[in-house]
Protein backbone atom coordinates (compact mmCIF):
# COMPACT_ATOMS: atom_id res chain seq x y z
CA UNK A 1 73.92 168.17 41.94
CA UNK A 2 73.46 169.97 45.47
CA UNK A 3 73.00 174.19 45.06
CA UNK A 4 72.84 174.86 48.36
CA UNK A 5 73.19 173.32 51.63
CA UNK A 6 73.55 174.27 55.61
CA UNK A 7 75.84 173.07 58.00
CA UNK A 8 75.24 173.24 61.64
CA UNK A 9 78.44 173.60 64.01
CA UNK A 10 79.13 173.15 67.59
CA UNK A 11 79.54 177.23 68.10
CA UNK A 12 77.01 180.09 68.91
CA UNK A 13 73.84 179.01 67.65
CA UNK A 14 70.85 181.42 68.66
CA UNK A 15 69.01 182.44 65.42
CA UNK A 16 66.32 180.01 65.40
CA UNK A 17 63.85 181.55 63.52
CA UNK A 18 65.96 182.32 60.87
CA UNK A 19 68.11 178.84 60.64
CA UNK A 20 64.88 177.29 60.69
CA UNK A 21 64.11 179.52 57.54
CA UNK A 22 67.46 178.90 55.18
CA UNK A 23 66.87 175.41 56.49
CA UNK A 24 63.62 174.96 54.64
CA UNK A 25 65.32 176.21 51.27
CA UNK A 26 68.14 174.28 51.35
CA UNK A 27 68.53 170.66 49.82
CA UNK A 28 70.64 169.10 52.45
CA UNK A 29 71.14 169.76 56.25
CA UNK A 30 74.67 168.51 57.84
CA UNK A 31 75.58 169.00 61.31
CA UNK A 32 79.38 168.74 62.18
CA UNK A 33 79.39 166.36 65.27
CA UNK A 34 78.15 168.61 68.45
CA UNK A 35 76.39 171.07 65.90
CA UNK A 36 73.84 168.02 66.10
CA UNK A 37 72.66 169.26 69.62
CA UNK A 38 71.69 172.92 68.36
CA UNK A 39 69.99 171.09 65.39
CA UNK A 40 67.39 169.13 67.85
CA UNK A 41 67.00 171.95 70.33
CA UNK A 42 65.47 173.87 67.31
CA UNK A 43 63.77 170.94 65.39
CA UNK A 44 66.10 170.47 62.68
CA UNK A 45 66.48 166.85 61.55
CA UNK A 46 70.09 167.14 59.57
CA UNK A 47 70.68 164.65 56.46
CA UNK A 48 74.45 163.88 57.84
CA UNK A 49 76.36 164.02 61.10
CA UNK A 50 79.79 163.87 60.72
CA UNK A 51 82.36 163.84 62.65
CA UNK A 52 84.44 162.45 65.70
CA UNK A 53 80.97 160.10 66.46
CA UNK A 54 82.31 158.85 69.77
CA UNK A 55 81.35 161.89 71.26
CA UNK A 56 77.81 162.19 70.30
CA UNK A 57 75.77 160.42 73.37
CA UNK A 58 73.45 157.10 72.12
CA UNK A 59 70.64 159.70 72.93
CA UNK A 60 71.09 162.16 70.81
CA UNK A 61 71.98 159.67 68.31
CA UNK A 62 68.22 158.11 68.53
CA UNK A 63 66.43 160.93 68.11
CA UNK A 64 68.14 161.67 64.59
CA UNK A 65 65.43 159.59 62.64
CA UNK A 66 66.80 159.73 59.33
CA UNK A 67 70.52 161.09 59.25
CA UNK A 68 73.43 159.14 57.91
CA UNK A 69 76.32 158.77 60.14
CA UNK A 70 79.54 159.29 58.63
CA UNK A 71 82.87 158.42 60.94
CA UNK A 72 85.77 160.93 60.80
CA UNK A 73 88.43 160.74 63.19
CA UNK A 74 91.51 162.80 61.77
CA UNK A 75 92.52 165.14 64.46
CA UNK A 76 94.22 167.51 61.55
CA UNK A 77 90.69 168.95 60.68
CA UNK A 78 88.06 170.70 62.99
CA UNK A 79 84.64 168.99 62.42
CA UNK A 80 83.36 171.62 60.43
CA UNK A 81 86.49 171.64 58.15
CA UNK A 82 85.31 167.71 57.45
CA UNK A 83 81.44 169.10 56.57
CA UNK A 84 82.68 171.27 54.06
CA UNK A 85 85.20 168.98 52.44
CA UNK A 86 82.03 166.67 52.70
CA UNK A 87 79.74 168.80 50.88
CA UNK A 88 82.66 169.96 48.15
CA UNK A 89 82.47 166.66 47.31
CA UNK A 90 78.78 166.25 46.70
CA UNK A 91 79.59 169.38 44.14
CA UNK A 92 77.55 171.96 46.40
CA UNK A 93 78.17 175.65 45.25
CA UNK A 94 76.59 177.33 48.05
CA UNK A 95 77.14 176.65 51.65
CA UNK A 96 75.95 178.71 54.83
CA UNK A 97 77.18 177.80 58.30
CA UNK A 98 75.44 178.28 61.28
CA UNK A 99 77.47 177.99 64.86
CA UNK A 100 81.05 178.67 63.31
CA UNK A 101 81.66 182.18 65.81
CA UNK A 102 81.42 182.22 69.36
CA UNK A 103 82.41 180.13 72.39
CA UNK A 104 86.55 179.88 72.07
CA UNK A 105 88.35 182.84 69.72
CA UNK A 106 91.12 179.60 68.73
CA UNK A 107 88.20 178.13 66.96
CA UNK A 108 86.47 181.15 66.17
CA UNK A 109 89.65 182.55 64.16
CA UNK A 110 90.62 179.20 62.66
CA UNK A 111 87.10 178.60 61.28
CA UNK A 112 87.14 182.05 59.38
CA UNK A 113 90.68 181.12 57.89
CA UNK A 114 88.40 178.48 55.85
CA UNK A 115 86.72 180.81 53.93
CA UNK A 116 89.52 181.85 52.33
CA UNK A 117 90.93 178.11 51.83
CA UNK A 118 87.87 177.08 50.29
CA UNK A 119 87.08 180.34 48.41
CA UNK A 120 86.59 179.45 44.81
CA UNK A 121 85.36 175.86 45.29
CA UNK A 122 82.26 176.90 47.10
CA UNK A 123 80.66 179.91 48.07
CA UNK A 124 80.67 179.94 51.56
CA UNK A 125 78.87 182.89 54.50
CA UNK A 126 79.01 182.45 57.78
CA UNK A 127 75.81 183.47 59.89
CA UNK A 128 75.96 184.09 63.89
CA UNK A 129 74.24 185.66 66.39
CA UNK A 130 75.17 189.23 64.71
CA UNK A 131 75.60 189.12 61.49
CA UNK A 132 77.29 187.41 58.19
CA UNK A 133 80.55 186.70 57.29
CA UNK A 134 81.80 185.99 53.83
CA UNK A 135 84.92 186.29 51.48
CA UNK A 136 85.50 188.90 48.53
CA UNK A 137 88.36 188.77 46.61
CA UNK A 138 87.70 190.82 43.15
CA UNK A 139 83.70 191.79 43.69
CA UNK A 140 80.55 191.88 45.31
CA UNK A 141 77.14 193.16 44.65
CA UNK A 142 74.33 192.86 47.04
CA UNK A 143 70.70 194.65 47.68
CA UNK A 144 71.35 197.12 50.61
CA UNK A 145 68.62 198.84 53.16
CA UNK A 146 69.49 202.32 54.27
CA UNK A 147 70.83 202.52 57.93
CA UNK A 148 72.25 199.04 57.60
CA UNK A 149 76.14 198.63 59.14
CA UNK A 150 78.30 196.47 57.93
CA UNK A 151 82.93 196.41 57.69
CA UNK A 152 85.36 195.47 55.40
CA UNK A 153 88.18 193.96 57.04
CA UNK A 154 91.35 193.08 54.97
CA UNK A 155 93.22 189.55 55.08
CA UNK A 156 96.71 191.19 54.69
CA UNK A 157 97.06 194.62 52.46
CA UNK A 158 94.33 194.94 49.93
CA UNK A 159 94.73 196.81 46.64
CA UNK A 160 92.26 199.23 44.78
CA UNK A 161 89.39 198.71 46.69
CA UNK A 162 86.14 200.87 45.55
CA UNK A 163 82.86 200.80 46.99
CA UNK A 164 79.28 202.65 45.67
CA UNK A 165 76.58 203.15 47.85
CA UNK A 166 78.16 203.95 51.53
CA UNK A 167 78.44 206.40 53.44
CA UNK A 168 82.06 206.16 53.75
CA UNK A 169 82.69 205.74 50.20
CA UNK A 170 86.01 204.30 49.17
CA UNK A 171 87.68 205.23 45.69
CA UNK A 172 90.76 202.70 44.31
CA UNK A 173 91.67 202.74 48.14
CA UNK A 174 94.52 200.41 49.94
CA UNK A 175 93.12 198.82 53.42
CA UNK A 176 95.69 197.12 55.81
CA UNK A 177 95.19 195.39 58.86
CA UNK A 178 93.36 197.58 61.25
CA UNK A 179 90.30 199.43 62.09
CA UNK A 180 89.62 201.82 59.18
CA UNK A 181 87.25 199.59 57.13
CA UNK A 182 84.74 199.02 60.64
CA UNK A 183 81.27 200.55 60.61
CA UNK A 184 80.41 201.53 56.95
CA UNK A 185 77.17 202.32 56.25
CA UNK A 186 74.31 201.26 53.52
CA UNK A 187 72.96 204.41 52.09
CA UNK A 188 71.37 202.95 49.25
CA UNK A 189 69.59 200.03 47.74
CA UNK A 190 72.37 198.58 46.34
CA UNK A 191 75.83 198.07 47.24
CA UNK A 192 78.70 197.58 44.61
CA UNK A 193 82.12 196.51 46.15
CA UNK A 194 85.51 196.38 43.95
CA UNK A 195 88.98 195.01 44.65
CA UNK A 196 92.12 194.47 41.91
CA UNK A 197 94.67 192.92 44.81
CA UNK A 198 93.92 191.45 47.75
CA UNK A 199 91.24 189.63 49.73
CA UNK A 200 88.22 191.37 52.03
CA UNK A 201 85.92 189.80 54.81
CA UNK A 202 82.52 191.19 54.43
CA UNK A 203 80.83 191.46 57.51
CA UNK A 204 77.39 192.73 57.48
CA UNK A 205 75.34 193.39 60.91
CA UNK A 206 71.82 192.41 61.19
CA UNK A 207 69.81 195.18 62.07
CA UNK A 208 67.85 195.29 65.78
């Protein structure tokens, strides 16, 4: 059984050093159809391309030594929609996605609608040029460093929300739609995050 696996999409792919990095710790590489491109310009050889296949060019196709091709042609899912669906059913738990922001907002937006689709079948965070993106629906705990930014936006009105460690602490809260939960800030080494209704993105900012 698969823990943890990356999938490269056809987004906004400019973190090499740290793609190349998760890369080396995960235990399978899949690159949804154009992702494939972003994978070779930073010396990734993926496991599985998947996707709408007629697109890839025969070159590209050649210099992917050891991947397994798999044929997916249904218009009614993005090509990153058929990775993850892919890797659900190879029981992964963990997923990270590289290239799933950036380029066209339609795709942008509909791609983050997945984490909340597949959220309880898979863990999955979202990495681009800027940060992570990931789903919280009842909690979340996670090692802070002082100074570091980071939002909670709400899918729809969120209940009881309580945070520890901010400096914009938030005690059995309600967040709606809006701007309120942008630009929070770590203060300490941990961060403890609480919801009883309701569904968050967490979006934390790498630091420059």
């Amino acid at each position: 059984m698969h823990e943890y696996a990356v999938i490269i999409a056809n987004g906004e792919v400019s973190q090499a050093l740290r793609l190349r990095k998760i890369v080396r710790q995960a235990s399978m590489v899949v690159c949804a159809n154009g992702g494939t491109r972003h994978a070779l310009r930073m010396g990734v050889q993926p496991d599985v391309v998947i996707g709408d296949l007629d697109s890839l060019p025969v070159g590209v196709r050649k210099r992917l030594k050891h991947a397994r091709f798999i044929s997916s042609p249904d218009q009614n899912q993005t090509d990153l929609e058929k990775a993850i669906r892919y890797l659900l059913r190879q029981k992964v738990k963990r997923i990270v996605i590289f290239g799933a922001t950036g380029k066209r907002i339609d795709q942008t937006v509909a791609n983050l609608s997945l984490l909340e689709k597949y959220q309880g079948r898979a863990h999955l965070t979202f990495i681009d040029p800027s940060g992570t993106v990931e789903l919280v629906r009842s909690s979340a705990n996670f090692r802070g460093i002082p100074g570091e930014s980071f939002s909670l936006l709400p899918i729809g009105r969120v209940e009881g929300v309580t945070t520890k460690g901010l400096l914009y602490p938030l005690v059995n809260e309600t967040l709606e739609p809006g701007t309120r939960g942008v630009s929070n800030e770590v203060t300490g080494r941990s961060v403890e995050i609480r919801v009883r209704r309701g569904k968050l993105l967490l979006v934390k900012l790498f630091r420059r």
